[in-house]
C-alpha atoms as a PDB file:
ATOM      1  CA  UNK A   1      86.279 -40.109 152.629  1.00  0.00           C
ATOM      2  CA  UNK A   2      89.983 -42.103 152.657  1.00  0.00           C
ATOM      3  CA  UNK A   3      88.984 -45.723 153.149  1.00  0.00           C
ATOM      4  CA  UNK A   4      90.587 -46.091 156.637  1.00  0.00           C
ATOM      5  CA  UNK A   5      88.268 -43.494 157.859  1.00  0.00           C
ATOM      6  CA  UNK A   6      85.078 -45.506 156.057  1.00  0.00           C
ATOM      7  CA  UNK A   7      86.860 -48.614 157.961  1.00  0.00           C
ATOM      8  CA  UNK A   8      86.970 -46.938 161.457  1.00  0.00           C
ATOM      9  CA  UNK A   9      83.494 -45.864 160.888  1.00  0.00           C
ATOM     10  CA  UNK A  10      81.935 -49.533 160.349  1.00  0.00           C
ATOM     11  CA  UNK A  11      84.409 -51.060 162.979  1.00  0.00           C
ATOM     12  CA  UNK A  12      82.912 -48.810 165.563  1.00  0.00           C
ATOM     13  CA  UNK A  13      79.499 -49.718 164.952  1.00  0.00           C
ATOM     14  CA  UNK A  14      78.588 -45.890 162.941  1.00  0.00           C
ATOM     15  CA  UNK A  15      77.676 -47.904 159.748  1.00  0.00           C
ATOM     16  CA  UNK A  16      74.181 -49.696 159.711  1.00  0.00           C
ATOM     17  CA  UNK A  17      72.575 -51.787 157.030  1.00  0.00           C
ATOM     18  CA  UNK A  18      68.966 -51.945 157.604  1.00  0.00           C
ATOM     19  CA  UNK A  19      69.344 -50.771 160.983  1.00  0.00           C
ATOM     20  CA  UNK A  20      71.960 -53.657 161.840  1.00  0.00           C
ATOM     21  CA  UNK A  21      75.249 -53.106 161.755  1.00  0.00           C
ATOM     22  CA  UNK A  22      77.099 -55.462 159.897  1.00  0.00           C
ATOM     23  CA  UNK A  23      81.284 -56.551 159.402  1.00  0.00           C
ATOM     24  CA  UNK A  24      83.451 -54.648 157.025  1.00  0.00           C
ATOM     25  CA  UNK A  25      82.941 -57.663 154.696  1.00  0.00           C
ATOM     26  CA  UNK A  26      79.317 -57.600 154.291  1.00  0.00           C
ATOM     27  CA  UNK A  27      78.078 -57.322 150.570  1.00  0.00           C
ATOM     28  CA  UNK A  28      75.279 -55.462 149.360  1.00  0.00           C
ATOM     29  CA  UNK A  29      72.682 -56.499 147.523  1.00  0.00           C
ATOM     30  CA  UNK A  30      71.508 -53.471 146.865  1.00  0.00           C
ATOM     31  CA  UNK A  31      68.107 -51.652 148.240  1.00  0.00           C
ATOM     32  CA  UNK A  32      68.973 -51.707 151.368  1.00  0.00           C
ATOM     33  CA  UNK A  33      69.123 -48.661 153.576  1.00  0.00           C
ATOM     34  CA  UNK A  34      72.391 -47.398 154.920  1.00  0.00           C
ATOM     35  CA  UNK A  35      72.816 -44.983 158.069  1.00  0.00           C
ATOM     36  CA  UNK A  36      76.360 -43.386 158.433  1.00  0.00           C
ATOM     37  CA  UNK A  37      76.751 -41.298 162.113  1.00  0.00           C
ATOM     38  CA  UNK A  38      79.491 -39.086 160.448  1.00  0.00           C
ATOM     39  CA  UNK A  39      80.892 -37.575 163.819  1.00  0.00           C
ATOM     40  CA  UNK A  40      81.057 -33.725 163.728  1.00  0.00           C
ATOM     41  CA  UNK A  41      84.983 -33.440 162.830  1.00  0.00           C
ATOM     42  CA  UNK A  42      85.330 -30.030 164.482  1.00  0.00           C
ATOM     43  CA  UNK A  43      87.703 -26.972 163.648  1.00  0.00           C
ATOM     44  CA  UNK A  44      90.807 -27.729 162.800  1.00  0.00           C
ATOM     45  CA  UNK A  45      93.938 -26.161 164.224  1.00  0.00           C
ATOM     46  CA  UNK A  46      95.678 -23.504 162.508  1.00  0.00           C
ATOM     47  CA  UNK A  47      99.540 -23.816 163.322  1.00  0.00           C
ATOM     48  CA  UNK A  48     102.999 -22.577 161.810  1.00  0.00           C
ATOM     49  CA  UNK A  49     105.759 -23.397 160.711  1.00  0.00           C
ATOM     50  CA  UNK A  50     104.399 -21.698 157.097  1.00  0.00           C
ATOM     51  CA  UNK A  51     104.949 -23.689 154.164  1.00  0.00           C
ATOM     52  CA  UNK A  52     106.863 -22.480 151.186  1.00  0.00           C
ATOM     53  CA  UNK A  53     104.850 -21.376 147.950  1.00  0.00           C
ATOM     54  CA  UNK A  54     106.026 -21.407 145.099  1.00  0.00           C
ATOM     55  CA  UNK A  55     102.845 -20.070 143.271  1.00  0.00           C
ATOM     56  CA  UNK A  56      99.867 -18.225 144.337  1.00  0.00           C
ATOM     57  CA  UNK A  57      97.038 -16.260 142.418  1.00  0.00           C
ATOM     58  CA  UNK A  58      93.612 -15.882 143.818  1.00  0.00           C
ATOM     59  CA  UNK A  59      92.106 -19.703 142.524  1.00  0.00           C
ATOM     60  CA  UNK A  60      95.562 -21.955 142.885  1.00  0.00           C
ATOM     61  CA  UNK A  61      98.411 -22.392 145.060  1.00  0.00           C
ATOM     62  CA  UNK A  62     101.474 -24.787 144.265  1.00  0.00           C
ATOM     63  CA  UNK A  63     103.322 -25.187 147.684  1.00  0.00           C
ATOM     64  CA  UNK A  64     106.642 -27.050 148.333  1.00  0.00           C
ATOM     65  CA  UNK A  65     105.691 -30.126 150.919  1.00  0.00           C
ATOM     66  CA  UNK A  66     108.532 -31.184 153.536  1.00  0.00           C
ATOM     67  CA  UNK A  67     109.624 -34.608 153.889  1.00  0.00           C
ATOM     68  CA  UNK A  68     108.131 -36.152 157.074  1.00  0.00           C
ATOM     69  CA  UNK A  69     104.534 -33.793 156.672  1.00  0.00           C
ATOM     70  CA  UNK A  70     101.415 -35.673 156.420  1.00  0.00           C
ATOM     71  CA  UNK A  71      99.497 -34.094 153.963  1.00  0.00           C
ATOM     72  CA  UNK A  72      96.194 -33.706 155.690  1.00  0.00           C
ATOM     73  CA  UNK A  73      94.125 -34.757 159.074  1.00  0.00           C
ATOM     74  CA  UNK A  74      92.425 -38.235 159.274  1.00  0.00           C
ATOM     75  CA  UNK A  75      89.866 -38.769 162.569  1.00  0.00           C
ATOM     76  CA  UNK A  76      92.569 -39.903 164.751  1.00  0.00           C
ATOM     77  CA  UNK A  77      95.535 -37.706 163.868  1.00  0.00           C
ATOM     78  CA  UNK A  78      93.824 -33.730 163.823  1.00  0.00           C
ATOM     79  CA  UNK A  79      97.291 -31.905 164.250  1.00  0.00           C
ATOM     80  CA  UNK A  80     100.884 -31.762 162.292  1.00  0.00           C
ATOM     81  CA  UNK A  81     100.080 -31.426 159.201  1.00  0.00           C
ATOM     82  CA  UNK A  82     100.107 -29.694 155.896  1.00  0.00           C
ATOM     83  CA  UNK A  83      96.078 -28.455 155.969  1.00  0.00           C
ATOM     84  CA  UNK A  84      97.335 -27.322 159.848  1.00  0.00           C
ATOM     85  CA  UNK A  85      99.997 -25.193 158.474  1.00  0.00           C
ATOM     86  CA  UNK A  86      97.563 -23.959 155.099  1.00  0.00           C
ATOM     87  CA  UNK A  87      94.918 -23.140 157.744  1.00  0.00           C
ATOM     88  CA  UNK A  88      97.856 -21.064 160.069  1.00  0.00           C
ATOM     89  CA  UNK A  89      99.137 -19.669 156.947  1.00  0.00           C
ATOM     90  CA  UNK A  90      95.909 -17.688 156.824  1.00  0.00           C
ATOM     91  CA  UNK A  91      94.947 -18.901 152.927  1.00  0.00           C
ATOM     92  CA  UNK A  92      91.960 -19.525 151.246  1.00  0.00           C
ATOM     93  CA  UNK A  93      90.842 -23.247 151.012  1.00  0.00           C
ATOM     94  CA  UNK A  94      88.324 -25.082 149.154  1.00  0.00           C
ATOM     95  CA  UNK A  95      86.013 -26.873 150.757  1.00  0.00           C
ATOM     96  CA  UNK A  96      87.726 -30.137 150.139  1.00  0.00           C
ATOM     97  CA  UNK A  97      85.796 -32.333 152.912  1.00  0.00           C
ATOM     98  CA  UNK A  98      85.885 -31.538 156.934  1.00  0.00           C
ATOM     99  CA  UNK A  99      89.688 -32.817 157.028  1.00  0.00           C
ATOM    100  CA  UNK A 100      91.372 -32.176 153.487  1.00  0.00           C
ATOM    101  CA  UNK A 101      90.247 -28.490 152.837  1.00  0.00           C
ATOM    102  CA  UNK A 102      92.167 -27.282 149.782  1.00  0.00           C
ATOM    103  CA  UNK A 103      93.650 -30.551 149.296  1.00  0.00           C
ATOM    104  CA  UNK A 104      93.327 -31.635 145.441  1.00  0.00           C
ATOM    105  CA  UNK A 105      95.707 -35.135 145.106  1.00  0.00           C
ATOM    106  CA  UNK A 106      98.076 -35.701 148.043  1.00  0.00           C
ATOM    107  CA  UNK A 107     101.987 -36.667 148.858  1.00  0.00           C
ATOM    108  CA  UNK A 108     102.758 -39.811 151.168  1.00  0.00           C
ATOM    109  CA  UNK A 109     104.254 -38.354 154.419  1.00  0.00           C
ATOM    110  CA  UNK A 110     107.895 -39.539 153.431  1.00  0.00           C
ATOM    111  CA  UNK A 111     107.566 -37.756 150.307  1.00  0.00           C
ATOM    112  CA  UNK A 112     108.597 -34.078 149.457  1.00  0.00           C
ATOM    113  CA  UNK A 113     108.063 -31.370 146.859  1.00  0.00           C
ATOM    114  CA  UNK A 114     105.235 -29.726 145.156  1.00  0.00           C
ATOM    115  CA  UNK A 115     101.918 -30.320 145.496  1.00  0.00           C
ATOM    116  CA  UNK A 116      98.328 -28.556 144.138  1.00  0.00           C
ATOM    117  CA  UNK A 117      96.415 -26.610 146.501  1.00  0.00           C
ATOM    118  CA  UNK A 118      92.827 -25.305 145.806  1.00  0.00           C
ATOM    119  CA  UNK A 119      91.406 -21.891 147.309  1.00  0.00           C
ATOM    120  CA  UNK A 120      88.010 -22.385 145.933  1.00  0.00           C
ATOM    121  CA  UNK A 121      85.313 -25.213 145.122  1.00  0.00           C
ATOM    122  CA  UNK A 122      85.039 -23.987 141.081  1.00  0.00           C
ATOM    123  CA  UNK A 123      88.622 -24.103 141.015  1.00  0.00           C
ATOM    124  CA  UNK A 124      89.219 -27.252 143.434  1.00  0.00           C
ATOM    125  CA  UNK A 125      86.688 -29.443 140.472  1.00  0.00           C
ATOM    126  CA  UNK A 126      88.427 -28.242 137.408  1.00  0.00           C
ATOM    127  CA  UNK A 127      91.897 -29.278 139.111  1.00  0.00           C
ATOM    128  CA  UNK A 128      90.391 -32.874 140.048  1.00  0.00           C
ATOM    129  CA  UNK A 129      89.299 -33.119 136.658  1.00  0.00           C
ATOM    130  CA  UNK A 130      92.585 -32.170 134.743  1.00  0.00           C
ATOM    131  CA  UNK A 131      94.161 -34.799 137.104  1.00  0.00           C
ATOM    132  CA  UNK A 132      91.815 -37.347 136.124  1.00  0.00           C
ATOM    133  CA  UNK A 133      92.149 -36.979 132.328  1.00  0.00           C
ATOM    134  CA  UNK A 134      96.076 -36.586 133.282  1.00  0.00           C
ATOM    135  CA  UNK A 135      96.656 -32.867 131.894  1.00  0.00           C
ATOM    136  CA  UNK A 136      98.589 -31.743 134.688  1.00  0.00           C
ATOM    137  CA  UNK A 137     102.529 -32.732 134.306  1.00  0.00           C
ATOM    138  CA  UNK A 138     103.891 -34.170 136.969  1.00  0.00           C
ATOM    139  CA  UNK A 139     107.719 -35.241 137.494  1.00  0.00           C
ATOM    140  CA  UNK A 140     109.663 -37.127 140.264  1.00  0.00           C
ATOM    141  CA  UNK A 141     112.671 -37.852 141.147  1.00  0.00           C
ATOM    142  CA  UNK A 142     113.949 -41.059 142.636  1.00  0.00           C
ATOM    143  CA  UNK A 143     117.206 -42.693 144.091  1.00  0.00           C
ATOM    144  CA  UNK A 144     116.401 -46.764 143.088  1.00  0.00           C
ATOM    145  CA  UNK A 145     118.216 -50.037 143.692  1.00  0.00           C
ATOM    146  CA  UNK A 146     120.259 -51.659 141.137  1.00  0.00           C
ATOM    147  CA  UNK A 147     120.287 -50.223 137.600  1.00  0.00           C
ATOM    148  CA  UNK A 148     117.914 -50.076 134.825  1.00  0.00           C
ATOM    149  CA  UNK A 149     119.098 -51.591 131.517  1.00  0.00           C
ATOM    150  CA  UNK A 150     117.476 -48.895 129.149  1.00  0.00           C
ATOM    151  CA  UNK A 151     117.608 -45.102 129.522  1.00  0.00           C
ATOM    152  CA  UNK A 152     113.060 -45.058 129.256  1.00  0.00           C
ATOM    153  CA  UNK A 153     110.953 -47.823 130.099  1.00  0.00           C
ATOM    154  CA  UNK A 154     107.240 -48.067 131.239  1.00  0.00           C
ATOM    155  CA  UNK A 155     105.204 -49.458 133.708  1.00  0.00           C
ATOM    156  CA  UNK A 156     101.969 -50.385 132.978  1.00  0.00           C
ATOM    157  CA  UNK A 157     100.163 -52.671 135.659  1.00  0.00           C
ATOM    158  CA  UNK A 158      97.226 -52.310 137.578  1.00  0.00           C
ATOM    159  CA  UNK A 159      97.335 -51.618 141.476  1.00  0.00           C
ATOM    160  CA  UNK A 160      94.964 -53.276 144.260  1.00  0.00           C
ATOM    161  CA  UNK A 161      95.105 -52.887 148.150  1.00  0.00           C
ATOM    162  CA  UNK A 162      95.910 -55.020 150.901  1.00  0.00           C
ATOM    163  CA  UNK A 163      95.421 -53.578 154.053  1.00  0.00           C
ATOM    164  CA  UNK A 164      97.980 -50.373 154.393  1.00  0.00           C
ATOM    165  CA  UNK A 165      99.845 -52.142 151.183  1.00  0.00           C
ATOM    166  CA  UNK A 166      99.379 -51.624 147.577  1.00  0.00           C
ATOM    167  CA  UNK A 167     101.190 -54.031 145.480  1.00  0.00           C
ATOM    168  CA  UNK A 168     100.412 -55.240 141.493  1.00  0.00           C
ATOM    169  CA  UNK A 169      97.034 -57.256 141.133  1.00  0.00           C
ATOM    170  CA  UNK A 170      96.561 -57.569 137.502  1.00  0.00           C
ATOM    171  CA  UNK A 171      92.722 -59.051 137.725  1.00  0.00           C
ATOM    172  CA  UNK A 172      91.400 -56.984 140.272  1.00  0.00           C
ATOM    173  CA  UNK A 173      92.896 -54.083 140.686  1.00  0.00           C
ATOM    174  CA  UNK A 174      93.261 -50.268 139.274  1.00  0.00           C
ATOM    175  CA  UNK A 175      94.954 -49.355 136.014  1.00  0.00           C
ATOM    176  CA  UNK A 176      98.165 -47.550 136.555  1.00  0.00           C
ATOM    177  CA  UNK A 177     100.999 -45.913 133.874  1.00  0.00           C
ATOM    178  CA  UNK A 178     104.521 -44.273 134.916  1.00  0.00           C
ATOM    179  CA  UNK A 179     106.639 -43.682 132.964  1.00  0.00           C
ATOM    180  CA  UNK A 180     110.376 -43.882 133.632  1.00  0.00           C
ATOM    181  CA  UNK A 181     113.633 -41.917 131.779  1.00  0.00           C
ATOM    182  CA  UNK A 182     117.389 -42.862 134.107  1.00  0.00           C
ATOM    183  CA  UNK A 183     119.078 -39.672 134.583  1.00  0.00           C
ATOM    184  CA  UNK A 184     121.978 -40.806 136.165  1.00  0.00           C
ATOM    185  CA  UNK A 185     124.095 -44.318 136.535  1.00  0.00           C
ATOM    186  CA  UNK A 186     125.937 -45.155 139.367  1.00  0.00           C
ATOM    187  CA  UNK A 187     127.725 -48.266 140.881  1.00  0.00           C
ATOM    188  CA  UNK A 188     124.652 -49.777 142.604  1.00  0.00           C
ATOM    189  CA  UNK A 189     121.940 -47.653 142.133  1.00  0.00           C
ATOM    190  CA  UNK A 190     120.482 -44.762 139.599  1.00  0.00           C
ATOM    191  CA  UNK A 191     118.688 -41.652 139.760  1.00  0.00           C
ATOM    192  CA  UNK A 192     115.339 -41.908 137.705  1.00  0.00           C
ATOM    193  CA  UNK A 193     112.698 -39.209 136.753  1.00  0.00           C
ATOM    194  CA  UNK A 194     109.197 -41.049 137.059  1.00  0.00           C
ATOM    195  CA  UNK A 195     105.944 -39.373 135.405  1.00  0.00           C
ATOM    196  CA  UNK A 196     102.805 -40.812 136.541  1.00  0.00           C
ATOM    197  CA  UNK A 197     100.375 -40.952 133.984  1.00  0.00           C
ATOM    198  CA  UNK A 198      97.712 -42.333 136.552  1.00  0.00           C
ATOM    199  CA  UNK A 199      97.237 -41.110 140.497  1.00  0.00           C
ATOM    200  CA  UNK A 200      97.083 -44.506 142.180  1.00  0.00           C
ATOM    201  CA  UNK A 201      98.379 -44.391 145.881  1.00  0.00           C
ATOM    202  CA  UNK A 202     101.744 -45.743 146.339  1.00  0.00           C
ATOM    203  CA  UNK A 203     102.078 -45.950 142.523  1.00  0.00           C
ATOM    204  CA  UNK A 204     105.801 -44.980 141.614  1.00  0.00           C
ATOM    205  CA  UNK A 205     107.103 -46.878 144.569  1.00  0.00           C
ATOM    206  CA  UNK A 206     104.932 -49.803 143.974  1.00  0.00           C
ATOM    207  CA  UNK A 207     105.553 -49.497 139.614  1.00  0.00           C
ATOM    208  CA  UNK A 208     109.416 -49.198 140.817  1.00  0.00           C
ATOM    209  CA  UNK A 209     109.597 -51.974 143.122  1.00  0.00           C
ATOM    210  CA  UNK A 210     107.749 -54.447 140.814  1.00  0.00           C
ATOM    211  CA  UNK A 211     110.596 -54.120 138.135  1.00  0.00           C
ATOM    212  CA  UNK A 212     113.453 -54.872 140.620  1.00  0.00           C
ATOM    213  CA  UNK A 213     114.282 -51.146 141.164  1.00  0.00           C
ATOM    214  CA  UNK A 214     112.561 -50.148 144.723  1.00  0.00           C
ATOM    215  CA  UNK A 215     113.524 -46.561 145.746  1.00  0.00           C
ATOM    216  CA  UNK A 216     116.269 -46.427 148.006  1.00  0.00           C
ATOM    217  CA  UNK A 217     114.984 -45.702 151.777  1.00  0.00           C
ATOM    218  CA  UNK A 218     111.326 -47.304 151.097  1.00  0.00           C
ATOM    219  CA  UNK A 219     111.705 -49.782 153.779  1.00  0.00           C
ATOM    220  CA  UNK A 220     108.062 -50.735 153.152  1.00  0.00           C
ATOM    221  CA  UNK A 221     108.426 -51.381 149.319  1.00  0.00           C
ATOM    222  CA  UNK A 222     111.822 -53.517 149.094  1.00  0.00           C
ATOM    223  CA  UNK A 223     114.324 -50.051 149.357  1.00  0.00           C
ATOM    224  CA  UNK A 224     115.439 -50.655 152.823  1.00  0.00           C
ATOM    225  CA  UNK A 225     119.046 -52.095 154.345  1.00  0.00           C
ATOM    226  CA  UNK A 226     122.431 -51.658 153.608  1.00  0.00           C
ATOM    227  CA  UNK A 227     122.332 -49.936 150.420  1.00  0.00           C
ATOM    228  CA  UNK A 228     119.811 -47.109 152.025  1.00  0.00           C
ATOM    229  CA  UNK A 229     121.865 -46.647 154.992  1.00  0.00           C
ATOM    230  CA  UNK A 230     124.935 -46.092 152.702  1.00  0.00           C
ATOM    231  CA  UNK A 231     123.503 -43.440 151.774  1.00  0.00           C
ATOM    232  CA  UNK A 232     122.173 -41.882 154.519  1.00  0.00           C
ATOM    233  CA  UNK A 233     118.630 -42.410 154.244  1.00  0.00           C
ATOM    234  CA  UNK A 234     116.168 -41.992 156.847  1.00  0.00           C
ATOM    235  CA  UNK A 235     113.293 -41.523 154.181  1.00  0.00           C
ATOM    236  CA  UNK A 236     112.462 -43.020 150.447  1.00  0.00           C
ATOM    237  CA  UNK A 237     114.221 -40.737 147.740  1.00  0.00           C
ATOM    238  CA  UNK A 238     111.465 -39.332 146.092  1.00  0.00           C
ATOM    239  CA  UNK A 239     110.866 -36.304 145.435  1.00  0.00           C
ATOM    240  CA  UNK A 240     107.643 -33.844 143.693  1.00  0.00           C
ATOM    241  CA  UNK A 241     110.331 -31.997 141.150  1.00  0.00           C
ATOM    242  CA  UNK A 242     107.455 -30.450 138.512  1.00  0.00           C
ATOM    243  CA  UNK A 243     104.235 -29.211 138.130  1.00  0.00           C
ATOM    244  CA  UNK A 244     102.988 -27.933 135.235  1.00  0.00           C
ATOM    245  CA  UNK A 245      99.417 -27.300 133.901  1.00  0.00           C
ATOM    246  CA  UNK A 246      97.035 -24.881 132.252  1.00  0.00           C
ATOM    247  CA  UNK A 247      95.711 -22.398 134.809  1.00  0.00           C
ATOM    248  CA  UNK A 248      91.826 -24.162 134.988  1.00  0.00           C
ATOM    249  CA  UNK A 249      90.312 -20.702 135.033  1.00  0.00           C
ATOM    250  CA  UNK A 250      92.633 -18.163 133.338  1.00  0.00           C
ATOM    251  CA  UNK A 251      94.566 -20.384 130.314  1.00  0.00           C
ATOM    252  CA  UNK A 252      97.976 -19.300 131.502  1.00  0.00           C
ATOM    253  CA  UNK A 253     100.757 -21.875 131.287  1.00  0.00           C
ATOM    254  CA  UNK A 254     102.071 -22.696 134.904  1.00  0.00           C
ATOM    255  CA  UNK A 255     105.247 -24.644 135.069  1.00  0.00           C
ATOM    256  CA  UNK A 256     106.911 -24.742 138.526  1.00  0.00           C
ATOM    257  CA  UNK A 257     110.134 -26.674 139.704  1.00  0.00           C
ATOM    258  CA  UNK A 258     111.667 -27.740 143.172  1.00  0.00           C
ATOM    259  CA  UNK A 259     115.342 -28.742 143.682  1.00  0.00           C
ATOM    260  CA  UNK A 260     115.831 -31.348 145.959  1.00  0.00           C
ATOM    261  CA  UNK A 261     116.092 -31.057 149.636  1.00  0.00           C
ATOM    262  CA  UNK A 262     119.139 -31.213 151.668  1.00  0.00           C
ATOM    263  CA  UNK A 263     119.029 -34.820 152.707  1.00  0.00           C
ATOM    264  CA  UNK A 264     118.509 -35.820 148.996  1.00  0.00           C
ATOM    265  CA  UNK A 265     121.211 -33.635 147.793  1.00  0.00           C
ATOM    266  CA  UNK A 266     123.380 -35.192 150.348  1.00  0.00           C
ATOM    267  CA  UNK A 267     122.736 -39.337 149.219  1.00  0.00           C
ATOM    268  CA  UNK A 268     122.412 -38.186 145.816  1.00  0.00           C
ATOM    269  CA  UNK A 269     126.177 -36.860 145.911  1.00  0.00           C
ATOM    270  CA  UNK A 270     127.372 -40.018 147.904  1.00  0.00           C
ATOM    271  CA  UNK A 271     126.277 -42.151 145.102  1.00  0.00           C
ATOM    272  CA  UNK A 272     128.530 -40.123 142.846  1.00  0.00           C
ATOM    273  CA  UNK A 273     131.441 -40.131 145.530  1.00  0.00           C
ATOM    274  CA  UNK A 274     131.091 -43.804 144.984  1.00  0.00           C
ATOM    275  CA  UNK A 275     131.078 -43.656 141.650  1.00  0.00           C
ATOM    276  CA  UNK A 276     134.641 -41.160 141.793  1.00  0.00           C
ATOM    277  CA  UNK A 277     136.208 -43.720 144.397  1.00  0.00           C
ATOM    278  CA  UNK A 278     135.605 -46.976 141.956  1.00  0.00           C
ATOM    279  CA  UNK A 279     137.346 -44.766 139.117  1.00  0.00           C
ATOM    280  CA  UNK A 280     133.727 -45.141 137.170  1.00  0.00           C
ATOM    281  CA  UNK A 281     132.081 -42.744 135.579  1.00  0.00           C
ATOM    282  CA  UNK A 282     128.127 -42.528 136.257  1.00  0.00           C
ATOM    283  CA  UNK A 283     126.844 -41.404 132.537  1.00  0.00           C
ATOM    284  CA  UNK A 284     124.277 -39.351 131.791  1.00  0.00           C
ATOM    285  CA  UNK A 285     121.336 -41.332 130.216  1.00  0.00           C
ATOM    286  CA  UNK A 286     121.623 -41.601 126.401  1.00  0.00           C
ATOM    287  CA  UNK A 287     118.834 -42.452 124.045  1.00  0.00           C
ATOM    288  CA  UNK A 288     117.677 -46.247 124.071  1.00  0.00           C
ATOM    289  CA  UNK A 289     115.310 -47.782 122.930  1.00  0.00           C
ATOM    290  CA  UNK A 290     112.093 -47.710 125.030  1.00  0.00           C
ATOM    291  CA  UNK A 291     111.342 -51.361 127.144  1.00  0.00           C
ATOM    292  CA  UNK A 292     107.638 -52.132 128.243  1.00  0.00           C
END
């Protein structure tokens, strides 16, 4: 259950302690008794556009996410999104939960590319599990402010929540890895593949932003303004570019890639226009030594 929905729950008096209900900050003490009125969530819609797949087989789907999609229904939003179009797509789901049927680690809404999609509950729990001991490869690919001094760098610091906000909270919160390798240089800004060793929310743009590089078009994370507008984004550059993993239930080695979408492709090449008009030249990353 996604924390905001836990939230709404208590705030509309669903969530008793001892038959009371108490705030949001109440702590237990343990031994008490807790009643949760889970509201019935209902069928969910099945609606089109269809999603493009890049791989099915009868346990796994990996399917391409548009930018601008929210991944899955919460209690106040039921339509629009990703399960909606799974569901109208006809396709077997995992259980998942009443809202996130199939729905094994999720993209933020601004986000696009590939993402895993279970068809059954065997399969659904072996996928969970390979994410959680990080055996499934995953690769992204960012537009970020400014540019990194070294062609591979890591970012290892723990992530904690403040309200809808996730920022660095090295006593209290989560630990979190990505790791970082600068594919291309330009003027004011470089394109960076990012490989999350951890599955924190927010993580690469929060990792990224904490090191003075926030993805271009992240308004929320320090990636707004000029420089984003420049470039004609509407929508943080990131992008779900690989998947790759060992099939949880037949062995085979799955490796999928997505190229980036058009409005990507099209601030990606005016960073290298710039480049061209300054008489620069944006150079391919080259083999530095790794900073930490």
């Amino acid at each position: 259950m996604p924390r905001t929905e836990a939230q709404r729950a208590i705030a509309s008096g669903r969530v008793l302690v001892d038959g009371a209900l108490r705030p949001k900050s109440h702590r237990l003490e343990g031994g008490e008794h807790i009643r949760v009125d889970l509201a019935a969530a209902g069928e969910l819609a099945s609606e089109g556009p269809a999603v493009p797949v890049v791989y099915r087989d009868a346990h796994v789907l990996i399917v391409d996410k548009p930018a601008g999609l929210p991944t899955h229904p919460t209690e106040n939003r039921r339509t629009g999104t990703l399960v909606n179009r799974l569901l109208g797509m006809g396709v077997p789901l995992s259980t998942g939960g009443p809202l996130r049927p199939g729905i094994v680690h999720r993209l933020d809404t601004g986000t696009s590319g590939l993402m895993l999609v279970a068809s059954d509950d065997e399969t659904h729990d072996a996928l969970a599990q390979m994410l959680k001991r990080h055996v499934v490869e995953r690769r992204y690919l960012a537009l970020v402010r400014g540019v990194p001094p070294n062609d591979r760098f890591a970012v290892d610091a723990a992530l904690g929540r403040i309200g809808a906000r996730v920022r660095v909270d090295v006593t209290g919160g989560r630990p979190a890895e990505t790791a970082v390798e600068v594919r291309e240089r330009f003027e004011r800004a470089a394109l960076v593949e990012a490989a999350p060793r951890t599955g924190r929310t927010h993580q690469i743009r929060v990792h990224l932003a904490a090191v003075g590089h926030p993805i271009l078009g992240d308004a929320r994370y320090g990636g707004g303004g000029q420089d984003a507008t420049a470039f004609g984004l509407r929508r943080p550059f990131l992008h779900s570019s690989r998947i790759a993993f060992e099939h949880p239930l037949t062995g085979e080695r799955i490796e999928r890639t997505s190229d980036l979408p058009e409005d990507l492709r099209a601030a990606l090449e005016r960073a290298r226009s710039s480049i061209a008009a300054s008489g620069g030249d944006s150079g391919e990353s080259g083999g530095r030594a790794d900073r930490r």
